[in-house]
C-alpha atoms as a PDB file:
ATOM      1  CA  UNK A   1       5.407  -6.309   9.032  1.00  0.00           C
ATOM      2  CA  UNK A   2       4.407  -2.753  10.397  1.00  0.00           C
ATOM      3  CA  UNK A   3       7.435  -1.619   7.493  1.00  0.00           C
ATOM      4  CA  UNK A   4       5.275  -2.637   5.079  1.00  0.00           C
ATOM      5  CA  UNK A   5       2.505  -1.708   6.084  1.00  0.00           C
ATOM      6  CA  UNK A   6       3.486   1.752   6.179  1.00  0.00           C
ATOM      7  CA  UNK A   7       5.046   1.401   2.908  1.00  0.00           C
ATOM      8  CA  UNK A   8       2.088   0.076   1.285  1.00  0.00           C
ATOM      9  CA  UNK A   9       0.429   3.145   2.958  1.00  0.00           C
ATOM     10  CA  UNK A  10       2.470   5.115   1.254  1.00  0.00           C
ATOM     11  CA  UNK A  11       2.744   3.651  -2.079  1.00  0.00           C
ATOM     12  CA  UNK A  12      -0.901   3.926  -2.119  1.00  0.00           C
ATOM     13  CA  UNK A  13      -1.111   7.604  -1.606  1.00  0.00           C
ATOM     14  CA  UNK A  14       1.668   8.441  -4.080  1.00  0.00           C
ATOM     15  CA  UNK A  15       1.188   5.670  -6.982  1.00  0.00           C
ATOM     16  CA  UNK A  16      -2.178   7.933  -8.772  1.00  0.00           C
ATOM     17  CA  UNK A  17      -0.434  11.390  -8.576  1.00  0.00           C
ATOM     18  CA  UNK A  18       2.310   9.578 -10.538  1.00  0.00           C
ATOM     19  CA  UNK A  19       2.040   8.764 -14.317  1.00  0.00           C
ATOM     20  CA  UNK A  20       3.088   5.091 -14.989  1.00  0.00           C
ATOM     21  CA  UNK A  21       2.502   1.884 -13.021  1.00  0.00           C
ATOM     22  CA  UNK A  22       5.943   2.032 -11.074  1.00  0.00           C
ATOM     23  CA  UNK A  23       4.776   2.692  -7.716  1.00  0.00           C
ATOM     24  CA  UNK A  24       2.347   0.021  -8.165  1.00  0.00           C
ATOM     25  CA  UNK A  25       5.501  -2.624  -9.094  1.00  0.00           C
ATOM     26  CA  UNK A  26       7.177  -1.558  -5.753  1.00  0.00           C
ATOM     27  CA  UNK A  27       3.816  -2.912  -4.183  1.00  0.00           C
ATOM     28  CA  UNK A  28       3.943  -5.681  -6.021  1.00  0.00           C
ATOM     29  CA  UNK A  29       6.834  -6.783  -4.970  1.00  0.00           C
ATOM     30  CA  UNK A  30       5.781  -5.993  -1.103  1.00  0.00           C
ATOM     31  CA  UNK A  31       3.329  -8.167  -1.500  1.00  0.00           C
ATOM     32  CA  UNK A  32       5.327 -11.059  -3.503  1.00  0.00           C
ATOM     33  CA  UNK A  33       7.726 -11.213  -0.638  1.00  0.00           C
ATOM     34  CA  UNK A  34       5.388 -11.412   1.988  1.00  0.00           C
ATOM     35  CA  UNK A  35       3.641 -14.696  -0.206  1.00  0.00           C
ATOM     36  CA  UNK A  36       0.126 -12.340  -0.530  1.00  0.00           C
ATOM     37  CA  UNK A  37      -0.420 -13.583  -3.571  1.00  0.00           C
ATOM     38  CA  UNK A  38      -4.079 -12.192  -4.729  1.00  0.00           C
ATOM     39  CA  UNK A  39      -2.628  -8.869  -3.587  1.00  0.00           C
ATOM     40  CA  UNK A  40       0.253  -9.740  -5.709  1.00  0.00           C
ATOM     41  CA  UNK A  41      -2.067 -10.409  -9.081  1.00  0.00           C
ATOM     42  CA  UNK A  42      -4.247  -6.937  -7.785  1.00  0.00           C
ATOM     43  CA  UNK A  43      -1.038  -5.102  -7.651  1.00  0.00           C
ATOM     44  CA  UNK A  44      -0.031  -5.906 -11.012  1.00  0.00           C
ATOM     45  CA  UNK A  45      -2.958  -5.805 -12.511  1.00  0.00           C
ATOM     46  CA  UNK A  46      -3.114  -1.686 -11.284  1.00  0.00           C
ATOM     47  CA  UNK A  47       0.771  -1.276 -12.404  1.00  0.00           C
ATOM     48  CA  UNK A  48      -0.024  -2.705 -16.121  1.00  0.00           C
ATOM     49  CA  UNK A  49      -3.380  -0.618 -16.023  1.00  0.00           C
ATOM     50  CA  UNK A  50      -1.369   2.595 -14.896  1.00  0.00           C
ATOM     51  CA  UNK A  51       1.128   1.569 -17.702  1.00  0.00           C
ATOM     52  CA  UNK A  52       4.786   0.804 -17.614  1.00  0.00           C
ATOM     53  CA  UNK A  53       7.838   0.611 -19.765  1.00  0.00           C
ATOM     54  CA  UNK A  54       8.839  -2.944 -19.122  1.00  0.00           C
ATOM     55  CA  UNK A  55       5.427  -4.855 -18.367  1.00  0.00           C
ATOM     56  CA  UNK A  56       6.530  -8.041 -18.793  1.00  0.00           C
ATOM     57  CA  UNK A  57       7.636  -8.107 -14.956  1.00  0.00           C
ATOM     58  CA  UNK A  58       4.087  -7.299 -14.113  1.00  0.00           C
ATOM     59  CA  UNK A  59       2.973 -10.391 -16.073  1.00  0.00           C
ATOM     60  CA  UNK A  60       5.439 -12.675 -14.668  1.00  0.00           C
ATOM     61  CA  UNK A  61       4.252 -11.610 -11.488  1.00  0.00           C
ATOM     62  CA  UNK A  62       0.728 -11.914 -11.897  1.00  0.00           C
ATOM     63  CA  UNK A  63       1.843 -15.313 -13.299  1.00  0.00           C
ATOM     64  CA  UNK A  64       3.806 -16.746 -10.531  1.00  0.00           C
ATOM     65  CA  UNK A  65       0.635 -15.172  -8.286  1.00  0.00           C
ATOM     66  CA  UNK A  66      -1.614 -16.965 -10.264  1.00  0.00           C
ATOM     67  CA  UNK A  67       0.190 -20.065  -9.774  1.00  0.00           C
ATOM     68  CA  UNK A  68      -0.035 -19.709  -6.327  1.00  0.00           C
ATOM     69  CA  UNK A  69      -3.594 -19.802  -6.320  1.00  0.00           C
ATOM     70  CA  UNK A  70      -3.823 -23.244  -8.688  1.00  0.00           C
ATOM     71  CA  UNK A  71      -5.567 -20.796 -11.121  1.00  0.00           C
ATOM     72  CA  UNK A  72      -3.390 -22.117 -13.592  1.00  0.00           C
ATOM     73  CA  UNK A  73      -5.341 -21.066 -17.469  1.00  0.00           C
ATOM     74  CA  UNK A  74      -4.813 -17.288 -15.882  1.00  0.00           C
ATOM     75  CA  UNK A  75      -1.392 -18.140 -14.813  1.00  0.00           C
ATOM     76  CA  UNK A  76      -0.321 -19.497 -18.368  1.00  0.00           C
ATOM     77  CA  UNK A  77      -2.021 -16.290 -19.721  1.00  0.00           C
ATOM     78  CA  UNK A  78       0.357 -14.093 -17.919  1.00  0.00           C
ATOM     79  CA  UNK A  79       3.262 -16.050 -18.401  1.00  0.00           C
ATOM     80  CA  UNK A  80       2.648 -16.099 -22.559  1.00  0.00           C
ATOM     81  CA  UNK A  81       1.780 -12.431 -22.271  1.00  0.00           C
ATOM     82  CA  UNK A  82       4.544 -11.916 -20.549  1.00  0.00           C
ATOM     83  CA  UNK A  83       7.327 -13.780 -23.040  1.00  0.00           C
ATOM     84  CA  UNK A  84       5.800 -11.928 -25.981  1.00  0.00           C
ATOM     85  CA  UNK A  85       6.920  -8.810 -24.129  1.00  0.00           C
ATOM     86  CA  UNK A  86      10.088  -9.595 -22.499  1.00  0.00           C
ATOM     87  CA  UNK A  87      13.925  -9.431 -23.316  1.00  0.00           C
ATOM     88  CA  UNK A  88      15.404 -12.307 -25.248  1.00  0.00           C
ATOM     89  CA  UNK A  89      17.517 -12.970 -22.068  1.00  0.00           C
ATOM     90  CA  UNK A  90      14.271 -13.187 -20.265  1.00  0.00           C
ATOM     91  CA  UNK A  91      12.763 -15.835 -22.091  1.00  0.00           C
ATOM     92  CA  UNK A  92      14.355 -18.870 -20.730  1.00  0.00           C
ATOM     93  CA  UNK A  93      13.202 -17.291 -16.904  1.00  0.00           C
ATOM     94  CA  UNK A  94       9.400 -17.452 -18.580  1.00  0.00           C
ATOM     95  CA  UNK A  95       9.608 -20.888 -20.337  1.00  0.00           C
ATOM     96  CA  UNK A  96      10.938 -22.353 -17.032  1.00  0.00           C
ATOM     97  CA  UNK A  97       7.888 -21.226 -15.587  1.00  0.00           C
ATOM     98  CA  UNK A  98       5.547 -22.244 -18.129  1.00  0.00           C
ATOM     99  CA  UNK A  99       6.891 -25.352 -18.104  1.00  0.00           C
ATOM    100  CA  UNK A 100       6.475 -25.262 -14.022  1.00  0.00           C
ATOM    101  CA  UNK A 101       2.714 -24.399 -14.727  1.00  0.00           C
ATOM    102  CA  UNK A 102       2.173 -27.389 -17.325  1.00  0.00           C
ATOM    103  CA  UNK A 103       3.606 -29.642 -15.367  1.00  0.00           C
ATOM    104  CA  UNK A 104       1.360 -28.399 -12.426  1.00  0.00           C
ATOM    105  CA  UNK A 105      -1.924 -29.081 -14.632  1.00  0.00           C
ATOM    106  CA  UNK A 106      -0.778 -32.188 -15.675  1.00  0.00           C
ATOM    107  CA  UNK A 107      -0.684 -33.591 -11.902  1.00  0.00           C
ATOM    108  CA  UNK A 108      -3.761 -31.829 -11.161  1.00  0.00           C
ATOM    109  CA  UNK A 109      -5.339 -34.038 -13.854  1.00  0.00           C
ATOM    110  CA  UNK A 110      -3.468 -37.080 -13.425  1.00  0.00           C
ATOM    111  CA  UNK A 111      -5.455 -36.421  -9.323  1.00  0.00           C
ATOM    112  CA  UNK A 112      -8.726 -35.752 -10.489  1.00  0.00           C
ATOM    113  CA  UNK A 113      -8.444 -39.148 -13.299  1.00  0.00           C
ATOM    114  CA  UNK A 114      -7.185 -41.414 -10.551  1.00  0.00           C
ATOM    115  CA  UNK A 115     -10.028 -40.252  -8.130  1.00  0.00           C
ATOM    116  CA  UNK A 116     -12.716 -41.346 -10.662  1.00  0.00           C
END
């Protein structure tokens, strides 16, 4: 933990002297594989703002982090921004996880019909 930490630390200081998002992405990914996800979906959010080559990987990202957090309309929002700017080869990653998000507000309707 005290690795990333310091890493963080360090990303932090170095990410605005540099001029595209990239820094911010290593973060990001920090924070997905310690399961932080509204650091994850803050992280991103500063990479795509910074500005990056590839953003789609930001937006599947913030995605998956939104779907973490059952904040699923923001979730599908990332995920469709992200297909539109992804690699053909990509695609099919995104779709399975818009499909993983549907599915996820489907049962979270199905609970809140059967409680009433």
């Amino acid at each position: 933990a005290r690795e990333y930490e310091r890493a963080i630390a360090t990303i932090d200081k170095i990410a605005p002297l540099s001029e595209d998002g990239e820094y911010y992405m290593r973060k990001d990914g920090i924070y997905n594989e310690l399961g932080e996800w509204q650091r994850v979906a803050d992280s991103a959010k500063q990479a795509l703002d910074a500005g990056l080559k590839k953003p789609a990987k930001a937006h599947m990202l913030a995605g998956m982090a939104y779907s973490e957090l059952d904040q699923y309309t923001d979730s599908i929002k990332a995920f469709r921004r992200a297909r539109q700017l992804s690699e053909p080869g990509e695609r099919k990653a995104v779709d399975a996880w818009i499909a993983f998000v549907e599915e996820k507000i489907s049962l979270a309707n199905a609970k809140v019909a059967s409680a009433n």
